[in-house]
Protein backbone atom coordinates (compact mmCIF):
# COMPACT_ATOMS: atom_id res chain seq x y z
CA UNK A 1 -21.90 11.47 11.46
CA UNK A 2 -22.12 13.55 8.62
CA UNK A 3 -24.39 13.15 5.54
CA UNK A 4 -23.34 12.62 2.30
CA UNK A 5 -24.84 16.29 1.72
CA UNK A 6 -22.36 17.68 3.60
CA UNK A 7 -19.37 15.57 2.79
CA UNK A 8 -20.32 16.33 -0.82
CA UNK A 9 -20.31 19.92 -0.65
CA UNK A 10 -17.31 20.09 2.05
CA UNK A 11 -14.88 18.03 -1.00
CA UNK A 12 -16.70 20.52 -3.64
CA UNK A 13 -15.07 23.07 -1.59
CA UNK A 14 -11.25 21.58 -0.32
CA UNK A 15 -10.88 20.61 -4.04
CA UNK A 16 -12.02 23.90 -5.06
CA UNK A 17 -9.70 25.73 -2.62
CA UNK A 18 -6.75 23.59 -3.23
CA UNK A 19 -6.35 22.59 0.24
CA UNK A 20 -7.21 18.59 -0.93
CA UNK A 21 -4.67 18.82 -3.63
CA UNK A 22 -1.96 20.30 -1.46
CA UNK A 23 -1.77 18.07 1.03
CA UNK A 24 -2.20 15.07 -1.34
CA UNK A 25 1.20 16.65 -3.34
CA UNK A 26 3.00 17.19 -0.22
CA UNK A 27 2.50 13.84 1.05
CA UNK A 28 3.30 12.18 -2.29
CA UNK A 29 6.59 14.06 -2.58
CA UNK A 30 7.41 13.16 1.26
CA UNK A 31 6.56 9.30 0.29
CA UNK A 32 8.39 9.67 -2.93
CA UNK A 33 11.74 10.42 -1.34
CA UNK A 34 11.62 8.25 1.56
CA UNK A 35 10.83 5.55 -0.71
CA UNK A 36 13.22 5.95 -3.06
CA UNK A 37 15.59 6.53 -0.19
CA UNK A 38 14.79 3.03 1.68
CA UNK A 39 15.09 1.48 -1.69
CA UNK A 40 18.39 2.11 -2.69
CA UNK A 41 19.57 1.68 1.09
CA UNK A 42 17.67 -1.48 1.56
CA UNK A 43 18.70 -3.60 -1.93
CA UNK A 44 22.15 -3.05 -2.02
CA UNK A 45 22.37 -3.85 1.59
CA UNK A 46 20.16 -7.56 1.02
CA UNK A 47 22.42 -8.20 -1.64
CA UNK A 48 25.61 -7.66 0.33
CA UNK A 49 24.15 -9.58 3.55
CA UNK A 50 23.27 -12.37 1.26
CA UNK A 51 26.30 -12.27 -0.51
CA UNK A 52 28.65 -12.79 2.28
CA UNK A 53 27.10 -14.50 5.39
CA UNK A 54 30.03 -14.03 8.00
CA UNK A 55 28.43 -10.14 7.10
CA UNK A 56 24.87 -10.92 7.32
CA UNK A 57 25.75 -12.84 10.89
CA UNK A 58 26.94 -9.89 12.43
CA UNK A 59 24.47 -7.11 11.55
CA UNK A 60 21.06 -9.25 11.19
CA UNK A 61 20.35 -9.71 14.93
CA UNK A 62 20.39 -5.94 15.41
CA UNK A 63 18.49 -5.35 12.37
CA UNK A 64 15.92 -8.03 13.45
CA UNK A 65 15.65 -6.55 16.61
CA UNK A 66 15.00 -3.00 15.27
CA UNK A 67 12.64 -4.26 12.82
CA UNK A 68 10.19 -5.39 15.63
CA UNK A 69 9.41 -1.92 16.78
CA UNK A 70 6.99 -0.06 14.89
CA UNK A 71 7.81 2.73 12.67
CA UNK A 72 5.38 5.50 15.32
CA UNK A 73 7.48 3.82 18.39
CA UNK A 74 10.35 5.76 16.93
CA UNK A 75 8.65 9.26 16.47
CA UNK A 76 9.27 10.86 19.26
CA UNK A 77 12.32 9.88 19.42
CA UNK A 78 13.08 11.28 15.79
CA UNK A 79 11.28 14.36 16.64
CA UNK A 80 13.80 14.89 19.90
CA UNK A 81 16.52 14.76 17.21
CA UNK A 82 15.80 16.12 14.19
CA UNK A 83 12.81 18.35 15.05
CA UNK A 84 9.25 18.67 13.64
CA UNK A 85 10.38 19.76 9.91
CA UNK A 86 10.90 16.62 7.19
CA UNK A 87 14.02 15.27 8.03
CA UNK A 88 11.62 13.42 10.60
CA UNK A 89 8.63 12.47 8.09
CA UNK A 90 12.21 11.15 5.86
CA UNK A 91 13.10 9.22 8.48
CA UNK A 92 10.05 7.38 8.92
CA UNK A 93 9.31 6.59 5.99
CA UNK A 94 12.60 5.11 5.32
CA UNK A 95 12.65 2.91 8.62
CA UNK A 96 9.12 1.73 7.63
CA UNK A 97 10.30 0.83 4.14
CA UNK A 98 13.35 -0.52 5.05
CA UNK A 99 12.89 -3.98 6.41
CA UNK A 100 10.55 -5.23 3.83
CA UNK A 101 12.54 -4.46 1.01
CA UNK A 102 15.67 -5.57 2.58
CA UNK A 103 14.02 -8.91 3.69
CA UNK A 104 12.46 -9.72 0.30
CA UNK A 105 15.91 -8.87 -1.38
CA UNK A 106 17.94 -11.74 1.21
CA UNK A 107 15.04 -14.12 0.33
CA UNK A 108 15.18 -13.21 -3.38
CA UNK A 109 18.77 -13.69 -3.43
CA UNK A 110 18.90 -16.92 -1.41
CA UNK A 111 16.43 -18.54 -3.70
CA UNK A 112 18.45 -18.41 -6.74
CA UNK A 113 19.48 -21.49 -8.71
CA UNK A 114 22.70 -22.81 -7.49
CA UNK A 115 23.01 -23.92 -11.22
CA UNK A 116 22.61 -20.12 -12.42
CA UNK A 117 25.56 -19.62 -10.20
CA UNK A 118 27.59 -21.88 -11.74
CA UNK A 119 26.20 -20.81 -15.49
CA UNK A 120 27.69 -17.09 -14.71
CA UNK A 121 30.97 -18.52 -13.60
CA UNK A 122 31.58 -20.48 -16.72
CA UNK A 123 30.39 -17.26 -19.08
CA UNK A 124 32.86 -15.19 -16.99
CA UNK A 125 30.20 -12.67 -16.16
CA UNK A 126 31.68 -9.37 -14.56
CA UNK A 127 30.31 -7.89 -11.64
CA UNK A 128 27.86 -5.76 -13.46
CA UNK A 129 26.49 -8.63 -15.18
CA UNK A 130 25.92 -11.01 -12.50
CA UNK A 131 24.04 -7.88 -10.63
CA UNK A 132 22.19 -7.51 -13.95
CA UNK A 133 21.82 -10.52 -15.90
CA UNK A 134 20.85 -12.47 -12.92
CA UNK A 135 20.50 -11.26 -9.70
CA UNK A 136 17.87 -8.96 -10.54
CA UNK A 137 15.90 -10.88 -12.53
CA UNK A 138 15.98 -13.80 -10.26
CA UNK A 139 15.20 -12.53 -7.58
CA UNK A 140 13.19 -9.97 -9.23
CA UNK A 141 9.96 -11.71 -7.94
CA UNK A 142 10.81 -10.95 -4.22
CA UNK A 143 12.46 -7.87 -4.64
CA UNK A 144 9.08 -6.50 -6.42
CA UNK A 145 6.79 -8.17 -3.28
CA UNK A 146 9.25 -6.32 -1.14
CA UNK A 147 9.02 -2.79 -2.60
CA UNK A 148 5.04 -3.28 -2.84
CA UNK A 149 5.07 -4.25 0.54
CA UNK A 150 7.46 -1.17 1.72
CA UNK A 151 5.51 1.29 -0.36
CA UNK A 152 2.30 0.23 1.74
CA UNK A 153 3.82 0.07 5.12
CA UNK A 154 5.70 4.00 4.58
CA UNK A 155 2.48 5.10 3.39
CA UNK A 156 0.66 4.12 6.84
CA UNK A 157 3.73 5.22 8.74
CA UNK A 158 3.74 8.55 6.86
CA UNK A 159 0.13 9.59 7.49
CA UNK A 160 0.93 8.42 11.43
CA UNK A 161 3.79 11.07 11.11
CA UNK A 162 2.24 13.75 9.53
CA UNK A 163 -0.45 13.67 12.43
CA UNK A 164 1.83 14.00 14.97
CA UNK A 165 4.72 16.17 13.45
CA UNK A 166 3.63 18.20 10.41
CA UNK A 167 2.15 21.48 9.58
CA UNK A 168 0.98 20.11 6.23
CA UNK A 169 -0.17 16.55 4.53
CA UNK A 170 -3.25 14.47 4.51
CA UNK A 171 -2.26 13.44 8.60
CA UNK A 172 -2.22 16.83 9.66
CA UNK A 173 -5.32 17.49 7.45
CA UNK A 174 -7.25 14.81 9.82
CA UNK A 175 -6.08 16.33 13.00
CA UNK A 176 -6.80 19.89 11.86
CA UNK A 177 -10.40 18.41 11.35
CA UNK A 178 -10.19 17.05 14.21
CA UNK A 179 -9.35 19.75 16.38
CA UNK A 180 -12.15 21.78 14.23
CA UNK A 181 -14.54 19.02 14.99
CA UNK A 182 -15.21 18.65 10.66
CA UNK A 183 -15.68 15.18 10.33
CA UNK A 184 -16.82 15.42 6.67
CA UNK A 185 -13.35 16.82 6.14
CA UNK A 186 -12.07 13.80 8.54
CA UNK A 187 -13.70 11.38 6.40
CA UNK A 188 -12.65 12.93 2.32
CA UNK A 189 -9.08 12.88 4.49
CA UNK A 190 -9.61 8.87 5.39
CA UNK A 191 -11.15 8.23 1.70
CA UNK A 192 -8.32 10.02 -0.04
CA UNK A 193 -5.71 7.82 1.73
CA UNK A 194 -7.22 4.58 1.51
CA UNK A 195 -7.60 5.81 -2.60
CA UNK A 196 -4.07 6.62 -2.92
CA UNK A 197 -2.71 3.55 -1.27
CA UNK A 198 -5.03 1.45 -3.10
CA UNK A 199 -4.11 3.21 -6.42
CA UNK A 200 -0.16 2.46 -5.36
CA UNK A 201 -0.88 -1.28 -5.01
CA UNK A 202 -2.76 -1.51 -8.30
CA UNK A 203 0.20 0.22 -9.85
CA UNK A 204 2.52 -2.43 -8.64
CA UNK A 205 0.55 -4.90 -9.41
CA UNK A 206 0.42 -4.02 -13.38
CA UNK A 207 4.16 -3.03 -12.75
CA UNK A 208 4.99 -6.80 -11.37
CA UNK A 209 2.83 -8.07 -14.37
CA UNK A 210 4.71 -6.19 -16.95
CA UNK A 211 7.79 -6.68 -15.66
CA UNK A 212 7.48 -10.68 -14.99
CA UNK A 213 5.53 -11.37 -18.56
CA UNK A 214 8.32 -14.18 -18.53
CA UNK A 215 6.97 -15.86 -15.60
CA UNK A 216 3.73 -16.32 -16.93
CA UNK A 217 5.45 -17.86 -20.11
């Protein structure tokens, strides 16, 4: 095990290099566009599921089966078919993402006040007002879990991706200290990924509190 000596003075020197901060921006950007991409797959597809169930009958046993396997079950497979650059680290990240967001929207959307319904009917609401004068902030509670919980899960799944398909990132920092056999450098990798998820659920926790002030009312 290292001592806190030498993991001291090996983070002095990654920061100092740039190496830390690299693979810390790399890794964000990777997370930031599968995320966003699984989002804006995964809540427009909850709210059509939910909104027409002769739909969601015919495509949620497939999608319940696929969202039983694990997000590194499907790496080598994505690897076989897109290769080892990012269209494979993409495609992780949005499968992990995916199911929680598009879970959380069905519930959120399921939950709503049959009387809401009925409210939006009598005021005529258009399409574009029943999407955003109440479906979204009904079943905003939910839909905010859901991206919180997607945002964790692509972030584990991403890391598990880099370490097995990637030339750069925090994963393929670990198993280049690995294969170096720097475990001070293994450990600032482990530290600085448990800080940056940590610092992603704290944000969407104050996020969810902002945004929700009216539940607490």
């Amino acid at each position: 095990m290292p001592s806190p000596k030498r993991t001291a003075a090996a983070l002095g020197e990654l920061v100092s290099s740039g190496e830390l901060s690299a693979h810390v921006k790399i890794s964000l950007l990777r997370i930031g566009q599968g995320f966003m991409l699984a989002a804006g797959l995964a809540i427009p597809g909850g709210i059509l599921v939910a909104s027409f169930p002769g739909f969601g009958d015919y495509v949620l046993p497939t999608l319940e089966f696929l969202r039983q396997i694990p997000p590194v079950a499907w790496i080598p497979v994505f690897i076989l078919l897109l290769g080892i650059g990012e269209l494979t680290k993409l495609a992780v990240i949005v499968y992990a993402a995916f199911f929680p967001i598009f879970v959380n929207t069905i519930l959120g959307m399921t939950q709503i006040d049959h009387q809401y319904w009925e409210v939006a009917r009598l005021l005529q609401f258009s399409r574009r007002e029943i999407l955003g004068e109440l479906i979204l902030p009904a079943a905003a509670p939910s839909l905010i879990a859901g991206l919180r919980l997607g945002l964790s899960n692509s972030w584990r799944a991403l890391v598990a991706a880099e370490m097995l398909a990637a030339f750069s990132g925090l994963g393929y920092m670990l198993m280049a200290a690995r294969s170096l056999v720097r475990m001070e450098e293994m450990f600032i990798g482990i530290a600085t990924i448990g800080l940056l998820g940590l610092l992603f659920d704290w944000g969407w926790k104050a996020l969810e509190k902002y945004l929700l002030v009216w539940r607490n009312r």
